[in-house]
N, C-alpha and C. Protein backbone atom coordinates (compact mmCIF):
# COMPACT_ATOMS: atom_id res chain seq x y z
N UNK A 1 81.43 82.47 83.60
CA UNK A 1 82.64 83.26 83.35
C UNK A 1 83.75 82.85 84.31
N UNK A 2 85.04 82.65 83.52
CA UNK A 2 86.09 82.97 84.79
C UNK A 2 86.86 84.07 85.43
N UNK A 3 87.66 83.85 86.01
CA UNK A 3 88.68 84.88 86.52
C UNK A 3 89.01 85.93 85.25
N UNK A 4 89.55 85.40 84.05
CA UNK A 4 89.84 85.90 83.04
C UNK A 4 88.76 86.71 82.20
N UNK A 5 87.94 85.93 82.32
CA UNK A 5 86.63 87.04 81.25
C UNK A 5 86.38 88.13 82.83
N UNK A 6 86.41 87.44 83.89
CA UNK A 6 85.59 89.15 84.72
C UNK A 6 86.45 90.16 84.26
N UNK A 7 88.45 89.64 84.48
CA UNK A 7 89.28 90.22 83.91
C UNK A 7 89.06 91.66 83.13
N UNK A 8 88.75 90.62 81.87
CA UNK A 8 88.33 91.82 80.30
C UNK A 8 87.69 92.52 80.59
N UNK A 9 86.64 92.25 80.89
CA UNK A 9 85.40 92.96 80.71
C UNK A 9 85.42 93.98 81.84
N UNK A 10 85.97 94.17 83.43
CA UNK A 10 85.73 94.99 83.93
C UNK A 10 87.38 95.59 83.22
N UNK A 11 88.30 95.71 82.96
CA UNK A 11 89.19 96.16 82.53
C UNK A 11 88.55 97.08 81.41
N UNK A 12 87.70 96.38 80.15
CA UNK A 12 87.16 97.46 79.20
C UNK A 12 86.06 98.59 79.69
N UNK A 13 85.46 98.42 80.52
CA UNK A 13 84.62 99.52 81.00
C UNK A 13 85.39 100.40 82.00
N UNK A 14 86.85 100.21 82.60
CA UNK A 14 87.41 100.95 83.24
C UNK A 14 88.18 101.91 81.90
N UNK A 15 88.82 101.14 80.97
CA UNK A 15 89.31 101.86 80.01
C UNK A 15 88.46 103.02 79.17
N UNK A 16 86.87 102.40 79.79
CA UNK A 16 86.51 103.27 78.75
C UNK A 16 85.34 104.56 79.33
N UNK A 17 85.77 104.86 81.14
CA UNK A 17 85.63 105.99 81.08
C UNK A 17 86.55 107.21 80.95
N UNK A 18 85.68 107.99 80.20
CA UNK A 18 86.37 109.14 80.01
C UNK A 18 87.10 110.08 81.11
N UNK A 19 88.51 110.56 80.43
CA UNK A 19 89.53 110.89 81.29
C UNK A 19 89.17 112.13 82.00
N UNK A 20 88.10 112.95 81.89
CA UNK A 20 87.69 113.51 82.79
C UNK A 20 86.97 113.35 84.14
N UNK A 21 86.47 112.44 83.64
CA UNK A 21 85.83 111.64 84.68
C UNK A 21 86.39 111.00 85.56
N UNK A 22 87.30 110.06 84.90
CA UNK A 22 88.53 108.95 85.63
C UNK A 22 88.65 110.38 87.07
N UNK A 23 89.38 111.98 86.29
CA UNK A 23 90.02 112.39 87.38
C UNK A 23 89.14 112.87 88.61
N UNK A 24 87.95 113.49 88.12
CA UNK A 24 86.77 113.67 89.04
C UNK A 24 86.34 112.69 90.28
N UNK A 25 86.28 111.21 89.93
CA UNK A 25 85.86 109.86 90.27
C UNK A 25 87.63 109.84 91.69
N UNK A 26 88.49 109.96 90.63
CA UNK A 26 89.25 109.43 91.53
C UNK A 26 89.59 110.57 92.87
N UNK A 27 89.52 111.55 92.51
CA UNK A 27 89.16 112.59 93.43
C UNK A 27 88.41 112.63 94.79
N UNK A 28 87.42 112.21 94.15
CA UNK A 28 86.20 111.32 95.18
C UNK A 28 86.74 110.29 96.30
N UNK A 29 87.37 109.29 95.28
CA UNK A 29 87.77 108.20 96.21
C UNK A 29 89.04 108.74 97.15
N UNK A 30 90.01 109.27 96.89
CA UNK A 30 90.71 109.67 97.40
C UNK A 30 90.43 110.65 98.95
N UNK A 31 89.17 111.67 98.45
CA UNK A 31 89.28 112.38 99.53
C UNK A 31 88.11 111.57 100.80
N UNK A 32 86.94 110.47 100.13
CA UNK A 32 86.82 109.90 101.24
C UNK A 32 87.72 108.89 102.20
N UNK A 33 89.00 108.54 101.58
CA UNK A 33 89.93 107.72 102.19
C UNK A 33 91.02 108.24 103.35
N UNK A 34 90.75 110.01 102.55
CA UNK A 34 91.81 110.52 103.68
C UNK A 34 90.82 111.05 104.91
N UNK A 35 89.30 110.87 104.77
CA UNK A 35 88.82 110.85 105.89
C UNK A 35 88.58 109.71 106.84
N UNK A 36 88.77 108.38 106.48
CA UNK A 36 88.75 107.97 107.16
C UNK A 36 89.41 106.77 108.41
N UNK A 37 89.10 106.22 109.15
CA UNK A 37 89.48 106.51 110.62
C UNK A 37 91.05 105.31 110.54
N UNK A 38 90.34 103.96 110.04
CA UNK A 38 91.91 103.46 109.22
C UNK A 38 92.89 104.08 108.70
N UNK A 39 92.65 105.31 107.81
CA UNK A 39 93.84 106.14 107.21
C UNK A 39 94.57 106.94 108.25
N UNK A 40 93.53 107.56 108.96
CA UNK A 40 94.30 108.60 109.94
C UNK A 40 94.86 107.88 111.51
N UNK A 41 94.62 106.54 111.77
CA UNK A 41 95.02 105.34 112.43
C UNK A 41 96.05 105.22 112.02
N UNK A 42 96.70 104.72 110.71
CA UNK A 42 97.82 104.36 110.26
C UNK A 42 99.04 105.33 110.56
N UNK A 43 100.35 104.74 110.48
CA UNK A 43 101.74 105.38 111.03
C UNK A 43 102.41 105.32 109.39
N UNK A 44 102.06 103.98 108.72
CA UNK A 44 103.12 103.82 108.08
C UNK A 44 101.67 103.11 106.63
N UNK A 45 101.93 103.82 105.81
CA UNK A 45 100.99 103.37 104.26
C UNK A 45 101.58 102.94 102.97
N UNK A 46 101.38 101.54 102.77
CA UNK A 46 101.99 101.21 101.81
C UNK A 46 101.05 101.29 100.23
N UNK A 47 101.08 101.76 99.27
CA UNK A 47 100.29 102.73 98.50
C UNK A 47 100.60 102.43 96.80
N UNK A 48 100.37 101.79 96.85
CA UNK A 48 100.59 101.50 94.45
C UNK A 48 100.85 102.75 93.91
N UNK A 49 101.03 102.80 93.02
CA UNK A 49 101.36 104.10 91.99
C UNK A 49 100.70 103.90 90.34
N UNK A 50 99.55 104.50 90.75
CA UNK A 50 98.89 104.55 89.77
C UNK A 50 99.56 104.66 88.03
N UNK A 51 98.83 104.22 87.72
CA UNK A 51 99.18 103.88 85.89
C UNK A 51 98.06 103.27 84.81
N UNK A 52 98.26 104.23 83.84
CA UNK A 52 97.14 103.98 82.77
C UNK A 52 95.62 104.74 83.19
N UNK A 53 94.68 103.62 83.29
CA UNK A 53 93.60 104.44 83.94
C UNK A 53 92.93 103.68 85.44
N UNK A 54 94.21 103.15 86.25
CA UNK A 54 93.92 103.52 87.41
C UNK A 54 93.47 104.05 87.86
N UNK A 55 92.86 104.06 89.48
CA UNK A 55 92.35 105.14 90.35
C UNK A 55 94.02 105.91 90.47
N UNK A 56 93.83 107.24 90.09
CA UNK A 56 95.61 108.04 90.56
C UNK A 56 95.70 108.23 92.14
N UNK A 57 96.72 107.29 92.23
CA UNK A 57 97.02 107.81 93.58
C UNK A 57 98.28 108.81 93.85
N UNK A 58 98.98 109.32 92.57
CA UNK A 58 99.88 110.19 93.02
C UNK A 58 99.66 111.30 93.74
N UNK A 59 98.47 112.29 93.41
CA UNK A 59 98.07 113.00 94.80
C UNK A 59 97.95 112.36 96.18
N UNK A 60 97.45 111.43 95.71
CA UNK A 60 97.26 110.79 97.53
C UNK A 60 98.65 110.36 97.98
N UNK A 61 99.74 110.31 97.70
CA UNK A 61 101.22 110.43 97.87
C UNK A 61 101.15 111.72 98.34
N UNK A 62 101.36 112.33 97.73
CA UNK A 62 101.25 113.90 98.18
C UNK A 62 101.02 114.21 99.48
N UNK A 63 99.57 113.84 99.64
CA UNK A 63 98.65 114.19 100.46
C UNK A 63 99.27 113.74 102.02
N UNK A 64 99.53 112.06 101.59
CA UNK A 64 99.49 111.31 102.83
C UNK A 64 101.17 111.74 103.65
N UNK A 65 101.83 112.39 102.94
CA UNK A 65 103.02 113.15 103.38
C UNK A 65 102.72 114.47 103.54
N UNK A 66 101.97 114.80 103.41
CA UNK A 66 101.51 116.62 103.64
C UNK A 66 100.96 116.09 105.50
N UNK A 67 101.00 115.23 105.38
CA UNK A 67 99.50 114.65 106.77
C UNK A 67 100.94 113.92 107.79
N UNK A 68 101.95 113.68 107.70
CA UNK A 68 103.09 113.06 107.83
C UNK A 68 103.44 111.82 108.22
N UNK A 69 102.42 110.77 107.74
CA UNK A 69 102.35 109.39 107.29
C UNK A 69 104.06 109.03 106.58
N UNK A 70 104.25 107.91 107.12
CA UNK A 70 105.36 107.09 106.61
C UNK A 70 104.98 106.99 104.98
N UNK A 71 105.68 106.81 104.05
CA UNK A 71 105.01 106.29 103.02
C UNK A 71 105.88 105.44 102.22
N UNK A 72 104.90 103.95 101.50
CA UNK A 72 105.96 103.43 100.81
C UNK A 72 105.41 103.18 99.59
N UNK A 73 106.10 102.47 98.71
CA UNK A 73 105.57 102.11 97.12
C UNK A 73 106.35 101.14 96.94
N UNK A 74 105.77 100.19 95.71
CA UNK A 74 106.30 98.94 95.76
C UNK A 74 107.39 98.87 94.17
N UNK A 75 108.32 97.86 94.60
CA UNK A 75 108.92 98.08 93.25
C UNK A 75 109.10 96.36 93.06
N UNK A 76 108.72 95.99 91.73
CA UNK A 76 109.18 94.81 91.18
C UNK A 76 110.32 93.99 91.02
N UNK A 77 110.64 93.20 91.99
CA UNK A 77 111.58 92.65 91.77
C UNK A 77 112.09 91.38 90.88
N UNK A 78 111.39 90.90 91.22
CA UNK A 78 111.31 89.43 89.90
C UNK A 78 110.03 89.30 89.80
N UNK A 79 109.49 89.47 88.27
CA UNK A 79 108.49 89.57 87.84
C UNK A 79 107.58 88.31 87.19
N UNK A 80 108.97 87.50 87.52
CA UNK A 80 108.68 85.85 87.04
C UNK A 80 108.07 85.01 88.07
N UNK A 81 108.72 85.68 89.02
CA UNK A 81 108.32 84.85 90.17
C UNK A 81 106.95 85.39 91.30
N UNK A 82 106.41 87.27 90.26
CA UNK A 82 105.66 87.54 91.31
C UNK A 82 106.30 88.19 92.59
N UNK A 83 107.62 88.81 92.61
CA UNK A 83 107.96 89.24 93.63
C UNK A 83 108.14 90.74 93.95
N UNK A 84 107.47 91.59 94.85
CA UNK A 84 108.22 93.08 95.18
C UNK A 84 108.14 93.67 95.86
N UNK A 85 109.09 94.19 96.56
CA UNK A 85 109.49 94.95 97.71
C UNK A 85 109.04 96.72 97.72
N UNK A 86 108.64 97.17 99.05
CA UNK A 86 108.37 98.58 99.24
C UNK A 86 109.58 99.48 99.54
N UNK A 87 109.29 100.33 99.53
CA UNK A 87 110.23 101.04 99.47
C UNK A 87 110.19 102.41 99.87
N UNK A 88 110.83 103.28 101.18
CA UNK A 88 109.90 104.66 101.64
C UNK A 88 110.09 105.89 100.75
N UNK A 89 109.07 106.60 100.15
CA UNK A 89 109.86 107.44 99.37
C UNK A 89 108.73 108.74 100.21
N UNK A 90 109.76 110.28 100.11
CA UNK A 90 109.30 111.47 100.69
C UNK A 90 108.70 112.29 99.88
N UNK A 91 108.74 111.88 98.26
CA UNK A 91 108.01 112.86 97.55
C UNK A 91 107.92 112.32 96.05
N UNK A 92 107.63 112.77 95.00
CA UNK A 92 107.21 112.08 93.81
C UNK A 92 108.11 111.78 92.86
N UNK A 93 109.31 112.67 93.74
CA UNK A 93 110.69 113.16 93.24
C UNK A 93 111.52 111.73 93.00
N UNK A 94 111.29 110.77 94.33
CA UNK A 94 111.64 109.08 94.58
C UNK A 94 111.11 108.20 93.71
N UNK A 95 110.43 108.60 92.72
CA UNK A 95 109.62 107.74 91.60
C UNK A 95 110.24 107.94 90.26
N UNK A 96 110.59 106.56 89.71
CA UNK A 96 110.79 106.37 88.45
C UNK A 96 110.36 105.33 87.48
N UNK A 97 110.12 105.73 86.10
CA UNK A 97 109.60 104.42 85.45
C UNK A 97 110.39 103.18 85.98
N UNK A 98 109.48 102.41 85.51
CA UNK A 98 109.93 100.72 86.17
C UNK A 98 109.44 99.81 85.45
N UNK A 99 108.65 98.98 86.35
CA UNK A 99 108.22 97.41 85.34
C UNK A 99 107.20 97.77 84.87
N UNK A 100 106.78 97.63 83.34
CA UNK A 100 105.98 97.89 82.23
C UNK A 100 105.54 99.43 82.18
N UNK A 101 106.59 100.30 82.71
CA UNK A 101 106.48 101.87 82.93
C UNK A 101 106.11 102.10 83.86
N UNK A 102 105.53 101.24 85.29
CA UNK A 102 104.71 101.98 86.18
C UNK A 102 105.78 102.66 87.02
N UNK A 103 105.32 103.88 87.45
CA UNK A 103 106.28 104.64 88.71
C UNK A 103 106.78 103.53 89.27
N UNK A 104 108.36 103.83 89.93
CA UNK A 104 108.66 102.45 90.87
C UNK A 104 109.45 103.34 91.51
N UNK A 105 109.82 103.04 92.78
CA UNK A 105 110.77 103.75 93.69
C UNK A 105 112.39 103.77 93.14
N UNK A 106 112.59 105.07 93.25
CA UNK A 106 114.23 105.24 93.15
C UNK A 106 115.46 103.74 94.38
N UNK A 107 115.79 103.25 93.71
CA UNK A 107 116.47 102.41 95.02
C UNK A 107 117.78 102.16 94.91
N UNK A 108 118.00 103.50 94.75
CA UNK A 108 120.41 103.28 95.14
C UNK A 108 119.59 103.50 97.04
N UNK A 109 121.33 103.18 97.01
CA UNK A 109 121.19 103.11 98.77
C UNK A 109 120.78 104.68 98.92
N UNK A 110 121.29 105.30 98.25
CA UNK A 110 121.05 107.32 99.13
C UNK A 110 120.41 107.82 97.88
N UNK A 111 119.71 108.63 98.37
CA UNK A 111 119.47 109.51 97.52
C UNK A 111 119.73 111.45 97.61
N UNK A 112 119.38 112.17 96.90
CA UNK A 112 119.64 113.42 97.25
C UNK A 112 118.54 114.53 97.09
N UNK A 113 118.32 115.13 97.78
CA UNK A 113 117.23 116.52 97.63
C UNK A 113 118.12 117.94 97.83
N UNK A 114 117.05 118.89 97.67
CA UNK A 114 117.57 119.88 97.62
C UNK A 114 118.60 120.53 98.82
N UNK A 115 118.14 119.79 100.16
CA UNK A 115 118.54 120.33 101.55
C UNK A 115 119.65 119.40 101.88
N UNK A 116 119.07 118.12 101.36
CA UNK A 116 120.18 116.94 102.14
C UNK A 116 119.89 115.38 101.92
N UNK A 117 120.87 114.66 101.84
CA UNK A 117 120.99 113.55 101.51
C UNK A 117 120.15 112.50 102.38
N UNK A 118 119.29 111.24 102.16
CA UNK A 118 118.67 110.84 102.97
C UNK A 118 118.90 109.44 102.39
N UNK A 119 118.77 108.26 103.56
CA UNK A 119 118.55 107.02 103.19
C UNK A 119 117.03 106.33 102.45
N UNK A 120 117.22 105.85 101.45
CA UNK A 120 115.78 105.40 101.18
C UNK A 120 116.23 103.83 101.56
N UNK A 121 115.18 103.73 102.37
CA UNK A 121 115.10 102.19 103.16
C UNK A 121 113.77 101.24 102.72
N UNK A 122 114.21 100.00 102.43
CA UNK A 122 112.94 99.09 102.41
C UNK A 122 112.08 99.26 103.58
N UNK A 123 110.85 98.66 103.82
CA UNK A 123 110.11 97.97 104.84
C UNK A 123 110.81 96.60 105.68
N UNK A 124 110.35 96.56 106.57
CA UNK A 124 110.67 95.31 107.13
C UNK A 124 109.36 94.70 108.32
N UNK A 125 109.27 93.02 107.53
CA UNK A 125 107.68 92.69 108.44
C UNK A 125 107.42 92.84 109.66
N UNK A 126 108.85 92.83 110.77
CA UNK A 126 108.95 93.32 111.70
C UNK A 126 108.27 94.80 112.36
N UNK A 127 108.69 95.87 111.27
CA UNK A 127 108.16 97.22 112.00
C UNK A 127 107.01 97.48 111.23
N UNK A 128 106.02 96.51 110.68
CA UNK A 128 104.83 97.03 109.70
C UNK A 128 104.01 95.71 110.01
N UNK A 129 103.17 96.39 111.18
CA UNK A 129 101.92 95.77 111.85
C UNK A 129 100.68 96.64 112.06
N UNK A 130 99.90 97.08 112.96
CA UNK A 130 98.89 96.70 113.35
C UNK A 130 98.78 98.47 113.30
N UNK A 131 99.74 98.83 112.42
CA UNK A 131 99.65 100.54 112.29
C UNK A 131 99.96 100.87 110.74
N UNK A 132 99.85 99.63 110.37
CA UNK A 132 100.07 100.13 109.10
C UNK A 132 98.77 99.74 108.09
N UNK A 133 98.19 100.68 106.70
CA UNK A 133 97.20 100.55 105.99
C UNK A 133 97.88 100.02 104.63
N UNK A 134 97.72 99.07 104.07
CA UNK A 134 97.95 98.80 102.58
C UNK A 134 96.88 99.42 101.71
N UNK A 135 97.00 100.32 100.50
CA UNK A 135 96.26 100.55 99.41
C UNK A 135 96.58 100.22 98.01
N UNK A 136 95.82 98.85 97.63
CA UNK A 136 95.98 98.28 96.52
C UNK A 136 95.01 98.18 95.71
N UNK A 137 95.39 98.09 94.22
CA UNK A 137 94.83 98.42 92.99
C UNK A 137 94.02 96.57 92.59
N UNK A 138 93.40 96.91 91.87
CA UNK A 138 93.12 95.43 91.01
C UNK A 138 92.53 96.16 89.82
N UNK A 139 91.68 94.73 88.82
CA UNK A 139 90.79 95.31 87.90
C UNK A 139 89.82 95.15 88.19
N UNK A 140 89.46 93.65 88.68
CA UNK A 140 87.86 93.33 89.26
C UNK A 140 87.38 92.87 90.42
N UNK A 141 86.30 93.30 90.86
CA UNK A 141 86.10 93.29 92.39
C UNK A 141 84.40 92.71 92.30
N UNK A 142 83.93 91.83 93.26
CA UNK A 142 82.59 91.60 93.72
C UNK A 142 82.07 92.39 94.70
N UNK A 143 80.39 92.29 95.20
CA UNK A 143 80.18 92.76 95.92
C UNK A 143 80.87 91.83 97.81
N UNK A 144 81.02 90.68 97.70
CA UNK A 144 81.87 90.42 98.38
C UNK A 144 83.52 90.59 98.50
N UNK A 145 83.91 91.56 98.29
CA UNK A 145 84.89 92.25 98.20
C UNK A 145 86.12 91.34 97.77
N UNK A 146 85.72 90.07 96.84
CA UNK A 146 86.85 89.39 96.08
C UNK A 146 87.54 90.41 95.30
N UNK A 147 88.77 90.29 94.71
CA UNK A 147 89.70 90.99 94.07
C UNK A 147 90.44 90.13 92.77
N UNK A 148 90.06 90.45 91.36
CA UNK A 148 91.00 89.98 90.54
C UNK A 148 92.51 90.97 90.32
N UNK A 149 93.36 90.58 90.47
CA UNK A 149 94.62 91.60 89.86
C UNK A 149 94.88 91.32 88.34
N UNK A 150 96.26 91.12 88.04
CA UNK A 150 96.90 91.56 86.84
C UNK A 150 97.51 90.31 86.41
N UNK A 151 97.19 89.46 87.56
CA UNK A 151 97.51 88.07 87.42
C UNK A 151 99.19 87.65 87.78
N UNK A 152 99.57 88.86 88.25
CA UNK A 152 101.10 88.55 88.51
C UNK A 152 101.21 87.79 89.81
N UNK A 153 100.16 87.90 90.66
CA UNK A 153 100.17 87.40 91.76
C UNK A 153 101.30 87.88 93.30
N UNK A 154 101.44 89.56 92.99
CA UNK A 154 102.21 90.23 93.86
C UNK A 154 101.67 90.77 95.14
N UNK A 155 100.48 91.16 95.17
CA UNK A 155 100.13 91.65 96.46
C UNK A 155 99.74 90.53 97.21
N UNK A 156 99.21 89.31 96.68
CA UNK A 156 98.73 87.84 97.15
C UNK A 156 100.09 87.45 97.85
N UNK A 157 101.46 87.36 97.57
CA UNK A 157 102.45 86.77 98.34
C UNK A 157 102.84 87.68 99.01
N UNK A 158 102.52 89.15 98.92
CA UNK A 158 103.33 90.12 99.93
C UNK A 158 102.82 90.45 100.79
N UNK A 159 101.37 90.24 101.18
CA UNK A 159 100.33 90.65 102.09
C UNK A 159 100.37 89.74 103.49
N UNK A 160 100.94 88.96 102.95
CA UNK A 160 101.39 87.66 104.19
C UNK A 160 102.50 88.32 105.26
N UNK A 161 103.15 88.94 104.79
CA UNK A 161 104.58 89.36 105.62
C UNK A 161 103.77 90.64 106.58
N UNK A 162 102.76 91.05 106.05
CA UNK A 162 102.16 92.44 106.71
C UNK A 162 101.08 91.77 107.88
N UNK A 163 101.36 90.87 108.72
CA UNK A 163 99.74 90.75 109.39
C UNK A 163 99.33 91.88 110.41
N UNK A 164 98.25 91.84 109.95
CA UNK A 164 97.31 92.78 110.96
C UNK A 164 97.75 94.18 110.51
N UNK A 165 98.17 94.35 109.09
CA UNK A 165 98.26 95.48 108.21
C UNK A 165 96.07 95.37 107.68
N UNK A 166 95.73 96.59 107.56
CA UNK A 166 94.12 96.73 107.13
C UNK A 166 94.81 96.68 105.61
N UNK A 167 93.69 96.18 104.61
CA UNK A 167 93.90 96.20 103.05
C UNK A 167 92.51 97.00 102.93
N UNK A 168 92.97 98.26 102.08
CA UNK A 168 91.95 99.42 101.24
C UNK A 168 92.31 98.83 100.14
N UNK A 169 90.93 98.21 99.16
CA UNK A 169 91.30 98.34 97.37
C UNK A 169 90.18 99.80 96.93
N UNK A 170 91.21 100.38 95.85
CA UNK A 170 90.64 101.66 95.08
C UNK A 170 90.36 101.32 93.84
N UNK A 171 89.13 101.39 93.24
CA UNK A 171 88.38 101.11 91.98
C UNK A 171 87.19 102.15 91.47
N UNK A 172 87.09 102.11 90.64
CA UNK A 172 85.73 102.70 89.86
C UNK A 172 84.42 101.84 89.96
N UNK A 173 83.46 102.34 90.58
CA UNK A 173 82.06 101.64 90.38
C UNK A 173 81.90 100.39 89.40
N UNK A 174 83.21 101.03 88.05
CA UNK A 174 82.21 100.66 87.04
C UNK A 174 83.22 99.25 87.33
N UNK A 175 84.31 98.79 88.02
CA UNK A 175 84.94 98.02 88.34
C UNK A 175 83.75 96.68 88.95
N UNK A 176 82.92 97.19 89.42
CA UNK A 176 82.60 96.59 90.84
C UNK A 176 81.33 95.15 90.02
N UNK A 177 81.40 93.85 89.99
CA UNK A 177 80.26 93.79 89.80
C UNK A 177 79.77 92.80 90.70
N UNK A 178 78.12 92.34 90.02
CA UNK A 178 77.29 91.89 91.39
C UNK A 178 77.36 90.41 91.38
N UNK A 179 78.13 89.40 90.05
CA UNK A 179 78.64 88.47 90.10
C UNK A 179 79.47 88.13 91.61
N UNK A 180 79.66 86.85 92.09
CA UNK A 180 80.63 86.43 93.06
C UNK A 180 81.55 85.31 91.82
N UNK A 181 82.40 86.14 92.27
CA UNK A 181 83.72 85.72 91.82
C UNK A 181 84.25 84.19 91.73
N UNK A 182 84.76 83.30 91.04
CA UNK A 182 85.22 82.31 91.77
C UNK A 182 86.32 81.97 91.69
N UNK A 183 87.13 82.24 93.14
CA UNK A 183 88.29 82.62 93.59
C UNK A 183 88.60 81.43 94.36
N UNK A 184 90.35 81.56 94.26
CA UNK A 184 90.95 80.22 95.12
C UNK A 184 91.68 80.89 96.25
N UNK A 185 92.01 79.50 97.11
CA UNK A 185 92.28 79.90 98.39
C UNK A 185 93.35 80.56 99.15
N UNK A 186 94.47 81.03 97.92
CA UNK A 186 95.56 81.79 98.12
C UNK A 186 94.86 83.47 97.81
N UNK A 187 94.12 83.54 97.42
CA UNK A 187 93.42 84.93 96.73
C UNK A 187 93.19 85.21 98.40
N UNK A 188 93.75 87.01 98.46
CA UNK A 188 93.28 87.80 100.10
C UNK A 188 92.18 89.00 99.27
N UNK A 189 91.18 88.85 100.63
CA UNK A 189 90.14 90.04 99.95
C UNK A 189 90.52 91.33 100.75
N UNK A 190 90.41 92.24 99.94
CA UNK A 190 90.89 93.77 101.05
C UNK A 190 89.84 93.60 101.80
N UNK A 191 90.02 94.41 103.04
CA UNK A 191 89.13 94.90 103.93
C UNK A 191 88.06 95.46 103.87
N UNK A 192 87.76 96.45 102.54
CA UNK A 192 87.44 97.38 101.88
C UNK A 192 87.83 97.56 100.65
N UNK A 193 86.74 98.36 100.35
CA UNK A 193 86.96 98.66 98.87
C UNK A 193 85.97 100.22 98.56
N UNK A 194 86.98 101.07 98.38
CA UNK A 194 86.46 102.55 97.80
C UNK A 194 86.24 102.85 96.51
N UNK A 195 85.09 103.13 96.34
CA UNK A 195 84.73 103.82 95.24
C UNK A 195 84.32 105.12 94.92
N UNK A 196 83.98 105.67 93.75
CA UNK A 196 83.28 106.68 94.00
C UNK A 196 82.21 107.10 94.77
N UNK A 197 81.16 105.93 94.55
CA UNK A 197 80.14 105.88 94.96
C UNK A 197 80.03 105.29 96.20
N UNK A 198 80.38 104.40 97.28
CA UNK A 198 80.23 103.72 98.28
C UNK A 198 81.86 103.05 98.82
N UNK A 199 81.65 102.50 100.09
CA UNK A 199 82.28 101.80 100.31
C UNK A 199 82.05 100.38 100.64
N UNK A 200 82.47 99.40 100.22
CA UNK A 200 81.69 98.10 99.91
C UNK A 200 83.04 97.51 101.34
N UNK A 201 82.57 97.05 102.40
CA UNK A 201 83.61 96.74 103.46
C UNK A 201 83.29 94.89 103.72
N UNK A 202 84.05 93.86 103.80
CA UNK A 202 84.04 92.73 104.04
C UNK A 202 84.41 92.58 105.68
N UNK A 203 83.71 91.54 106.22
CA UNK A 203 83.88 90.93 107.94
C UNK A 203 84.94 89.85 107.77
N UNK A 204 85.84 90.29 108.17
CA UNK A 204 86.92 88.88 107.95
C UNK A 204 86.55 87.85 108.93
């Protein structure tokens, strides 16, 4: 098999648990992540925005600002080229459809809330080091914590600007399989990988 069939096939068994479950499962993953010691380490979390039948991380938005974590989300910028920038947003309120519908950050220079006007600011590689956690999505994952994405090839060029940022990937079990992947040498493996069931962690 290649990249493309692990693709399908863990993509159709993610599609095809049931949406009660999806929310139960992701529940799970979520609340072992906000226990642990990487998450509550981190200053500043850069965080996907769930879509379709993703693991949802819009509670964990929530959450990780209830806890008063920096927080950012990424928005697509050129989609040809694979490119996109984060962006800090304070509540769910900063999210709007975007590229192929997924939530994407509000990004005029200001925005407005109920109390008062605030800057929404990019990231910069400068202030996002060795305190900051990335949490990224894929479809298929090994037990060596390889990662297929969506093939756009966005978190692969943006993960470079973050060093000594930790990478959490969030998936469903049923994501996970016991195949090793065969992956090229621009492909980054998260650090980790949460599931419902376990946490499957790689030794860089």
């Amino acid at each position: 098999m290649d990249k493309q069939d692990y693709r399908k096939a863990a993509l159709a068994r993610r599609d095809a648990i049931p949406e009660i479950d999806r929310e139960r499962y992701s529940k799970m993953i979520i609340d072992k992540l906000l226990e642990s010691k990487e998450l509550n380490d981190a200053d500043n979390v850069l965080v996907y925005c769930s879509y379709l039948s993703e693991v949802d991380t819009h509670t964990l938005i929530e959450r990780l600002l209830y806890k008063g974590k920096r927080v950012y989300c990424p928005k697509v910028m050129d989609p040809k080229n694979g490119i996109m920038e984060f962006y800090e947003v304070r509540g769910m309120k900063d999210l709007t459809e975007g590229y192929h519908g997924i939530p994407e950050p509000v990004t005029t220079d200001r925005y407005v809330t109920g109390e008062a006007m605030h800057d929404l600011d990019s990231n910069h590689t400068d202030m996002l080091h060795t305190d900051t956690l990335m949490i990224l999505p894929g479809v298929a994952f090994d037990r060596d914590c390889n990662r297929i994405g969506y093939r756009g090839g966005f978190y692969d060029r943006y993960i470079p600007r973050i060093p000594g940022a930790y990478l959490i990937a969030l998936a469903f079990e049923e994501q996970i399989s016991e195949d090793i992947f065969p992956m090229e040498s621009h492909d980054i493996k998260p650090h980790a990988i949460y599931t419902q069931a376990r946490i499957i962690e790689h030794e860089c």
